[in-house]
PDB file of N, CA and C in Angstrom:
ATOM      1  N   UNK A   1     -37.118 -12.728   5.804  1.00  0.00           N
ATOM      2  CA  UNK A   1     -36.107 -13.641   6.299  1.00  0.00           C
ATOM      3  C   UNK A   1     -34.712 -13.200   5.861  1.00  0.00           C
ATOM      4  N   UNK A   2     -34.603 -12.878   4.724  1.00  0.00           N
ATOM      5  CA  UNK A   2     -33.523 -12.411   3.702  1.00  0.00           C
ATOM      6  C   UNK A   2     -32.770 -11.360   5.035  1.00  0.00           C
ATOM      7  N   UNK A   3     -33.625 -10.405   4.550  1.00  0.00           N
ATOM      8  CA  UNK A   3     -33.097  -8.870   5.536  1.00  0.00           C
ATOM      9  C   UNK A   3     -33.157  -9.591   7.080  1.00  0.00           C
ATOM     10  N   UNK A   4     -33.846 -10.076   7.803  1.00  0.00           N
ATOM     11  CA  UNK A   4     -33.127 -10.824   9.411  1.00  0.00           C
ATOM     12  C   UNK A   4     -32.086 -10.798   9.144  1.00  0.00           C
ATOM     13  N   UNK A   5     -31.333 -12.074   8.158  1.00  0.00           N
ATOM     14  CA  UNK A   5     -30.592 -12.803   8.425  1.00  0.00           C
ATOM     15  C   UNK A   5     -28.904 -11.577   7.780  1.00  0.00           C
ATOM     16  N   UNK A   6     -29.417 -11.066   6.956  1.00  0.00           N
ATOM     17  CA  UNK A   6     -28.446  -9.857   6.607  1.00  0.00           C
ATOM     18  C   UNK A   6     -28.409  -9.495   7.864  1.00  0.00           C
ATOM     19  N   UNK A   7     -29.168  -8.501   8.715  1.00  0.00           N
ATOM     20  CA  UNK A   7     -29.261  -7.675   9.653  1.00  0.00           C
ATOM     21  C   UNK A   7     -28.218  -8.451  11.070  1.00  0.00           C
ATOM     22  N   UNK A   8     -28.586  -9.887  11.040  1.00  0.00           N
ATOM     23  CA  UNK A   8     -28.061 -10.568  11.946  1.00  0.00           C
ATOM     24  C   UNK A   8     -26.602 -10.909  11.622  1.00  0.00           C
ATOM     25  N   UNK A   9     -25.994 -10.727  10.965  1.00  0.00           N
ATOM     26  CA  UNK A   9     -24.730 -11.584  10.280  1.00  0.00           C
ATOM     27  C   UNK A   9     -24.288 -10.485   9.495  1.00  0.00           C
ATOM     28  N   UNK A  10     -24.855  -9.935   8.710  1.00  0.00           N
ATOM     29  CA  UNK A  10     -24.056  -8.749   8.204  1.00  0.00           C
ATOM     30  C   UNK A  10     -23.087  -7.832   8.941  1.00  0.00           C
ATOM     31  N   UNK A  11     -22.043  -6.975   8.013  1.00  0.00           N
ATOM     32  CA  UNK A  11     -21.279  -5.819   8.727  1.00  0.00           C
ATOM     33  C   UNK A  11     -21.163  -4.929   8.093  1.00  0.00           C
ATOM     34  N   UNK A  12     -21.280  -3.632   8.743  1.00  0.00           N
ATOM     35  CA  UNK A  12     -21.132  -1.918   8.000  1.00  0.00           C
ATOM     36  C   UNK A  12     -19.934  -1.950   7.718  1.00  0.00           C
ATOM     37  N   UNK A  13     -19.595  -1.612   6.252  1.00  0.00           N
ATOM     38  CA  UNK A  13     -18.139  -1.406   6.078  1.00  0.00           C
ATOM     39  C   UNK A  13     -18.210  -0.267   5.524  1.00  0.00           C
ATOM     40  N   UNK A  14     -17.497   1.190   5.784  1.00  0.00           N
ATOM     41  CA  UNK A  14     -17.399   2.369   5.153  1.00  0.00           C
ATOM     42  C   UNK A  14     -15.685   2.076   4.752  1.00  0.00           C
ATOM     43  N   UNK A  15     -16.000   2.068   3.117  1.00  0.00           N
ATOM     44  CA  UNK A  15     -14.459   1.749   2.746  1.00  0.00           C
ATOM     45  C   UNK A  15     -14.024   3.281   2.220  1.00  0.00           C
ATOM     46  N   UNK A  16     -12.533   3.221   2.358  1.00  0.00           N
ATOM     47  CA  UNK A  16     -11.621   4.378   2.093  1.00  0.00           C
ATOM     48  C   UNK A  16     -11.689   4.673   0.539  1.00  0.00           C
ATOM     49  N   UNK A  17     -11.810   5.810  -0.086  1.00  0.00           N
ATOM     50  CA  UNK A  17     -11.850   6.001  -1.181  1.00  0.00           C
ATOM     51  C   UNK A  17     -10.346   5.557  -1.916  1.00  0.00           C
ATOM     52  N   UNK A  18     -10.297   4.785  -2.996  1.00  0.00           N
ATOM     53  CA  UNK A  18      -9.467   4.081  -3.903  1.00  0.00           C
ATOM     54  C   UNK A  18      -9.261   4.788  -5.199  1.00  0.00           C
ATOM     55  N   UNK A  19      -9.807   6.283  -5.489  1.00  0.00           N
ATOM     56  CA  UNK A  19      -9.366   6.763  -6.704  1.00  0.00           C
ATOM     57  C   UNK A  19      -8.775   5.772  -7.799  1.00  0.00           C
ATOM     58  N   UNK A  20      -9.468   4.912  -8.042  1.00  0.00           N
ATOM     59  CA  UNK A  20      -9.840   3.837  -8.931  1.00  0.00           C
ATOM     60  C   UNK A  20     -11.103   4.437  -9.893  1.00  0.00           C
ATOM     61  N   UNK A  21     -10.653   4.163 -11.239  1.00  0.00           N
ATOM     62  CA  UNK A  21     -11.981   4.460 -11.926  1.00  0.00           C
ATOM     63  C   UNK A  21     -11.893   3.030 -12.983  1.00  0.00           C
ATOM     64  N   UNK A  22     -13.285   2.979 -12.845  1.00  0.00           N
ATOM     65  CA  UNK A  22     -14.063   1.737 -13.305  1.00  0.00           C
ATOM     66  C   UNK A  22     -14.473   2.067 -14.701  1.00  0.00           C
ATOM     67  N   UNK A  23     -14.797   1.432 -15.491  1.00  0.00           N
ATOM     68  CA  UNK A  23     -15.443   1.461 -16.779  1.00  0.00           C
ATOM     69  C   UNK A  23     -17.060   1.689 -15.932  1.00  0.00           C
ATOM     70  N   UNK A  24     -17.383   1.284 -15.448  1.00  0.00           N
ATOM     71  CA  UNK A  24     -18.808   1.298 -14.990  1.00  0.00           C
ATOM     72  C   UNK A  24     -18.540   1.843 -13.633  1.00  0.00           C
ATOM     73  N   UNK A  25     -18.938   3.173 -13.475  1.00  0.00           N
ATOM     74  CA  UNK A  25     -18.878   3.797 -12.057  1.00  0.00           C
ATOM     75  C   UNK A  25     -19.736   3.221 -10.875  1.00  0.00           C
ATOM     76  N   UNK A  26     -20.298   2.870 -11.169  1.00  0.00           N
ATOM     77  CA  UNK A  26     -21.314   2.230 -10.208  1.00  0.00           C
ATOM     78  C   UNK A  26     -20.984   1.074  -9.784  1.00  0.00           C
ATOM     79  N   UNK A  27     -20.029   0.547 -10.290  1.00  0.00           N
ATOM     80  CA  UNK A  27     -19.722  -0.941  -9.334  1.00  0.00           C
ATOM     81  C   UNK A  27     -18.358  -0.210  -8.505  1.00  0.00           C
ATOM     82  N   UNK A  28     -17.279   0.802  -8.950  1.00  0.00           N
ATOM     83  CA  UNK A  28     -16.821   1.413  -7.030  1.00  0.00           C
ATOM     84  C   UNK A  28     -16.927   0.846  -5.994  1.00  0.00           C
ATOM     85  N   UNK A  29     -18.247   0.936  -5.216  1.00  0.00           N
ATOM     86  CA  UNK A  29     -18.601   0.938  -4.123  1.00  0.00           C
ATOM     87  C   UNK A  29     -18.426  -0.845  -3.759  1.00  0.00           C
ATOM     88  N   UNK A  30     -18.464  -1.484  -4.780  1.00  0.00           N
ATOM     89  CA  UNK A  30     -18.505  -2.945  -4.237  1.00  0.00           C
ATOM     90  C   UNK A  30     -16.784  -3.454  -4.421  1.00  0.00           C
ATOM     91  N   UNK A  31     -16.108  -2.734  -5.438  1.00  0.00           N
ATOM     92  CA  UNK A  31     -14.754  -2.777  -5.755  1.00  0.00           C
ATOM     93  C   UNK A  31     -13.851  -1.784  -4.553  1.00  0.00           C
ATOM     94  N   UNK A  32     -14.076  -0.726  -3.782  1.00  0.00           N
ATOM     95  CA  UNK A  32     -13.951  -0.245  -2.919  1.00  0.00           C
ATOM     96  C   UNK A  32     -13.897  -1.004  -1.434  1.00  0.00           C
ATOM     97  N   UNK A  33     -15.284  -1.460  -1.113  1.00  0.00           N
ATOM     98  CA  UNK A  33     -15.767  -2.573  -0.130  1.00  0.00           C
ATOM     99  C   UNK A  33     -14.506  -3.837  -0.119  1.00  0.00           C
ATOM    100  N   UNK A  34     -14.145  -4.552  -0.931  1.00  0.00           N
ATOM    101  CA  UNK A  34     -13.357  -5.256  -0.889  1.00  0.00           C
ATOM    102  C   UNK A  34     -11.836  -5.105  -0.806  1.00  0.00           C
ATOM    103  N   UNK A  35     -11.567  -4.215  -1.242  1.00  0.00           N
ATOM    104  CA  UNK A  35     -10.394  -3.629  -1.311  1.00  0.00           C
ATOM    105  C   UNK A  35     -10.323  -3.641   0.298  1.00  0.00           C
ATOM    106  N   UNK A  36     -11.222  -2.875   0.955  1.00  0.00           N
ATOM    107  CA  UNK A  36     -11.274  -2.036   2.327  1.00  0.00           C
ATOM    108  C   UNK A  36     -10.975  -3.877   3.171  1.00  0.00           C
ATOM    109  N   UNK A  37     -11.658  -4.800   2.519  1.00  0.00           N
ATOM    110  CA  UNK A  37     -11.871  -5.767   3.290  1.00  0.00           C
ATOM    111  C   UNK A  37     -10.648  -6.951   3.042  1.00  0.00           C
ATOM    112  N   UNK A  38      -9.462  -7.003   2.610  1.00  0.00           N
ATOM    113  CA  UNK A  38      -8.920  -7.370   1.844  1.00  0.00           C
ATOM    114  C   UNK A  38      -7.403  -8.641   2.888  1.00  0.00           C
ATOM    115  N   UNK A  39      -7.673  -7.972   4.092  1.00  0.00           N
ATOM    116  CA  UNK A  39      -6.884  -8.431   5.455  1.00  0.00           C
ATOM    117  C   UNK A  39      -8.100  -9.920   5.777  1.00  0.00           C
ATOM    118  N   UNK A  40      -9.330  -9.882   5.618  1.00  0.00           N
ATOM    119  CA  UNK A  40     -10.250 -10.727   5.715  1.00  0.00           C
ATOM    120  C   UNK A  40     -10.384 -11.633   4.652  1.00  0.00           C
ATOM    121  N   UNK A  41      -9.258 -11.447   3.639  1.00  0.00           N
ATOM    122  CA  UNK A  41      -9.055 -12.372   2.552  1.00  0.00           C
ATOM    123  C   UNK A  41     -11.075 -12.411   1.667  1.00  0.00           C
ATOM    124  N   UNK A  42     -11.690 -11.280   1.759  1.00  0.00           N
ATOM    125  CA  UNK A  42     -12.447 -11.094   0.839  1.00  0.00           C
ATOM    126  C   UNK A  42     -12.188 -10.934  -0.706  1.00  0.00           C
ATOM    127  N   UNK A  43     -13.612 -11.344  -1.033  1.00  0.00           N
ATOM    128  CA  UNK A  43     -13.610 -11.802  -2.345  1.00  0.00           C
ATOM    129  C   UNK A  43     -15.089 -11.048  -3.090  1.00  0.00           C
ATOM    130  N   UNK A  44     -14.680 -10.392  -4.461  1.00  0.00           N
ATOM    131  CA  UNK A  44     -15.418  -9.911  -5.826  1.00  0.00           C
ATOM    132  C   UNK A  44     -15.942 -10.413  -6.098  1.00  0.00           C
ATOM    133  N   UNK A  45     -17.306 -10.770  -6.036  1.00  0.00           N
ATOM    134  CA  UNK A  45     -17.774 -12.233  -7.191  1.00  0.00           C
ATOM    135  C   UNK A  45     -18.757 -11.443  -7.856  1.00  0.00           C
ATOM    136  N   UNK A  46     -18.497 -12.056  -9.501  1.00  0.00           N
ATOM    137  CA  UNK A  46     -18.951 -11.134 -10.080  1.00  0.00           C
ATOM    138  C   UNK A  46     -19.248 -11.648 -11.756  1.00  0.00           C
ATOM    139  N   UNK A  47     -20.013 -11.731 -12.132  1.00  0.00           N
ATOM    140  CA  UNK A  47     -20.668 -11.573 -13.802  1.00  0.00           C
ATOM    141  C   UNK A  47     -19.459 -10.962 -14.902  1.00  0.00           C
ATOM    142  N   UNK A  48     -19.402 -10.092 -14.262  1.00  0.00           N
ATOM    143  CA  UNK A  48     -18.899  -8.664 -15.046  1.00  0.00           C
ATOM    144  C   UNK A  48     -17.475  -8.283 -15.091  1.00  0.00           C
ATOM    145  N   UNK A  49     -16.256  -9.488 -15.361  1.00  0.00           N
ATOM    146  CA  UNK A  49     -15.134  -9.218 -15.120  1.00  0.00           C
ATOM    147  C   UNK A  49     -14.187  -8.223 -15.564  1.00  0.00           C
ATOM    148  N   UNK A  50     -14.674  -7.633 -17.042  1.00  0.00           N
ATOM    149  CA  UNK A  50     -14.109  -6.553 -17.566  1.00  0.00           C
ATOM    150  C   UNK A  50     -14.831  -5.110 -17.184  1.00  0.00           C
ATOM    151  N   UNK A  51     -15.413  -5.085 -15.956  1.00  0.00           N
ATOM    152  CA  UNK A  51     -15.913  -3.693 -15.182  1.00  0.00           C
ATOM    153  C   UNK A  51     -14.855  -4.164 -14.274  1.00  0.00           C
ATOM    154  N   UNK A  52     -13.779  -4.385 -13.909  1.00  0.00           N
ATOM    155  CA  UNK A  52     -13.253  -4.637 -13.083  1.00  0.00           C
ATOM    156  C   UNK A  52     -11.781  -5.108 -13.156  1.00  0.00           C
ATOM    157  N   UNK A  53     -10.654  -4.157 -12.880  1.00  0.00           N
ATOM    158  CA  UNK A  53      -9.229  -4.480 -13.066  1.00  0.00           C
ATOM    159  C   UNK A  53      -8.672  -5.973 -12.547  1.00  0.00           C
ATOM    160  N   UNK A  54      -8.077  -6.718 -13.106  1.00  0.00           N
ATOM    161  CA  UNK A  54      -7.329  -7.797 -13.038  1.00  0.00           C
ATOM    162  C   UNK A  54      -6.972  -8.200 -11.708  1.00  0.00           C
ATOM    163  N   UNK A  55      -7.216  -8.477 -10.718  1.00  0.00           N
ATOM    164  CA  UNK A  55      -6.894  -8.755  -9.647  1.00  0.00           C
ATOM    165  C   UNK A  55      -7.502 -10.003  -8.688  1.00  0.00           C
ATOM    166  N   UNK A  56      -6.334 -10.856  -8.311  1.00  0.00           N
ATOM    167  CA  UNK A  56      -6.937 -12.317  -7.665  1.00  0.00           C
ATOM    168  C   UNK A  56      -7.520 -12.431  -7.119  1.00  0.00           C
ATOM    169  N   UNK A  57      -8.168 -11.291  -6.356  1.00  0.00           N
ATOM    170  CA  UNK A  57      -9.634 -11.220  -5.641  1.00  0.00           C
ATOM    171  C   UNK A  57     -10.819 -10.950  -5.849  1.00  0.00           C
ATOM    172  N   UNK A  58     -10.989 -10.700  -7.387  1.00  0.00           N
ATOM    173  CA  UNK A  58     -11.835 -10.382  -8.119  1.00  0.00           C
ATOM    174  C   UNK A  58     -12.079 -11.235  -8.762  1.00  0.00           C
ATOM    175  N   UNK A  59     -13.699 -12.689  -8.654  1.00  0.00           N
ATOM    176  CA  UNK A  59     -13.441 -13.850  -9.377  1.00  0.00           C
ATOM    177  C   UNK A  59     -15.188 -13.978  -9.925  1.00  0.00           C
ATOM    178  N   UNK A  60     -15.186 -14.431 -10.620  1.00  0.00           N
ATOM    179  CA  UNK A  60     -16.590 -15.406 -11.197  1.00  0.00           C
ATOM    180  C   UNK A  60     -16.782 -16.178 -10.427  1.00  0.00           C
ATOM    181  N   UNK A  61     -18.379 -16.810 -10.092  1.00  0.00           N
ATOM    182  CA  UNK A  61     -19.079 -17.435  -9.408  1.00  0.00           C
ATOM    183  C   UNK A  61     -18.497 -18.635  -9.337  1.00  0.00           C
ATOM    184  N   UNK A  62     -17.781 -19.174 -10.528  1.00  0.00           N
ATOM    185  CA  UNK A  62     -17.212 -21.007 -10.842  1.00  0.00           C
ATOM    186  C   UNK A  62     -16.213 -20.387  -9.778  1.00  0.00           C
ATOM    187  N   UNK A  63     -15.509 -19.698 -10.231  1.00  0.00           N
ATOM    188  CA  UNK A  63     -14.019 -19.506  -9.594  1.00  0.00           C
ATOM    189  C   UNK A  63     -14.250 -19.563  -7.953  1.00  0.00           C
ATOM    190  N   UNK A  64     -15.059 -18.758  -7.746  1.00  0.00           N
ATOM    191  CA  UNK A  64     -15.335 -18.589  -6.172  1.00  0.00           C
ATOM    192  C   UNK A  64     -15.476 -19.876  -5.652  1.00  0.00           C
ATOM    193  N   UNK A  65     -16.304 -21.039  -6.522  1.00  0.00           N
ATOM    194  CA  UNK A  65     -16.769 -21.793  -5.997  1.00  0.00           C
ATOM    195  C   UNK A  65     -15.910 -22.977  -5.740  1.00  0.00           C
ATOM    196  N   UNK A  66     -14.389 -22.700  -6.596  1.00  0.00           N
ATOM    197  CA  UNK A  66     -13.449 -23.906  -7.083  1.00  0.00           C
ATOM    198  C   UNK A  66     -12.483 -23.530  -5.852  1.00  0.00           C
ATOM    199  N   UNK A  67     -12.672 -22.201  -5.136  1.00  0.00           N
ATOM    200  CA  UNK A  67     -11.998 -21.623  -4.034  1.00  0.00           C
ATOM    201  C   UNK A  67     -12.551 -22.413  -2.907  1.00  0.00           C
ATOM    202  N   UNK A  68     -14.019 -22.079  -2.822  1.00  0.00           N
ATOM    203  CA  UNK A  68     -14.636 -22.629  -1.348  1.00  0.00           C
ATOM    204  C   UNK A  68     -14.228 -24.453  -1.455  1.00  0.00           C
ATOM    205  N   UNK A  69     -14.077 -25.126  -2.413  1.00  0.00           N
ATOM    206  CA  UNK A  69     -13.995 -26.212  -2.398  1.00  0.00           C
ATOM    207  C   UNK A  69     -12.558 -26.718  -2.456  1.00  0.00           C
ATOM    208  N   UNK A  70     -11.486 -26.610  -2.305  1.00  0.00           N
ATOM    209  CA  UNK A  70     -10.111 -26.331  -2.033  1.00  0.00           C
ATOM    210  C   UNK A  70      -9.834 -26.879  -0.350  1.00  0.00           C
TER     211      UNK A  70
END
């Protein structure tokens, strides 16, 4: 059901490389992704705020959630 509903509603985003380096290389690709998506007023949500430079689009789950409810 999971993967349908991805497959149905989801979108391919090939984001532009950001020569950004992360404390944790492996989150990039999701810090990249947003960046790329950023005209769509996308959003970081994320555990892990110090893998990740300071920026208002980059938020914790509360935060996200104090957004959607606004």
């Amino acid at each position: 059901m999971l993967i349908r509903t991805i497959g149905k509603f989801g979108e391919r985003v090939i984001p532009s490389p950001t020569g950004e380096m992360l404390p944790d290389m492996k989150d990039l690709p999701f810090y990249e992704v947003v960046i790329e998506k950023q005209e769509d007023n996308a959003y970081l949500v994320t555990g892990n705020m110090k893998h990740f430079p300071l920026k208002p689009f980059i938020v914790t789950a509360k935060e996200f959630l104090d957004i959607l409810n606004r």
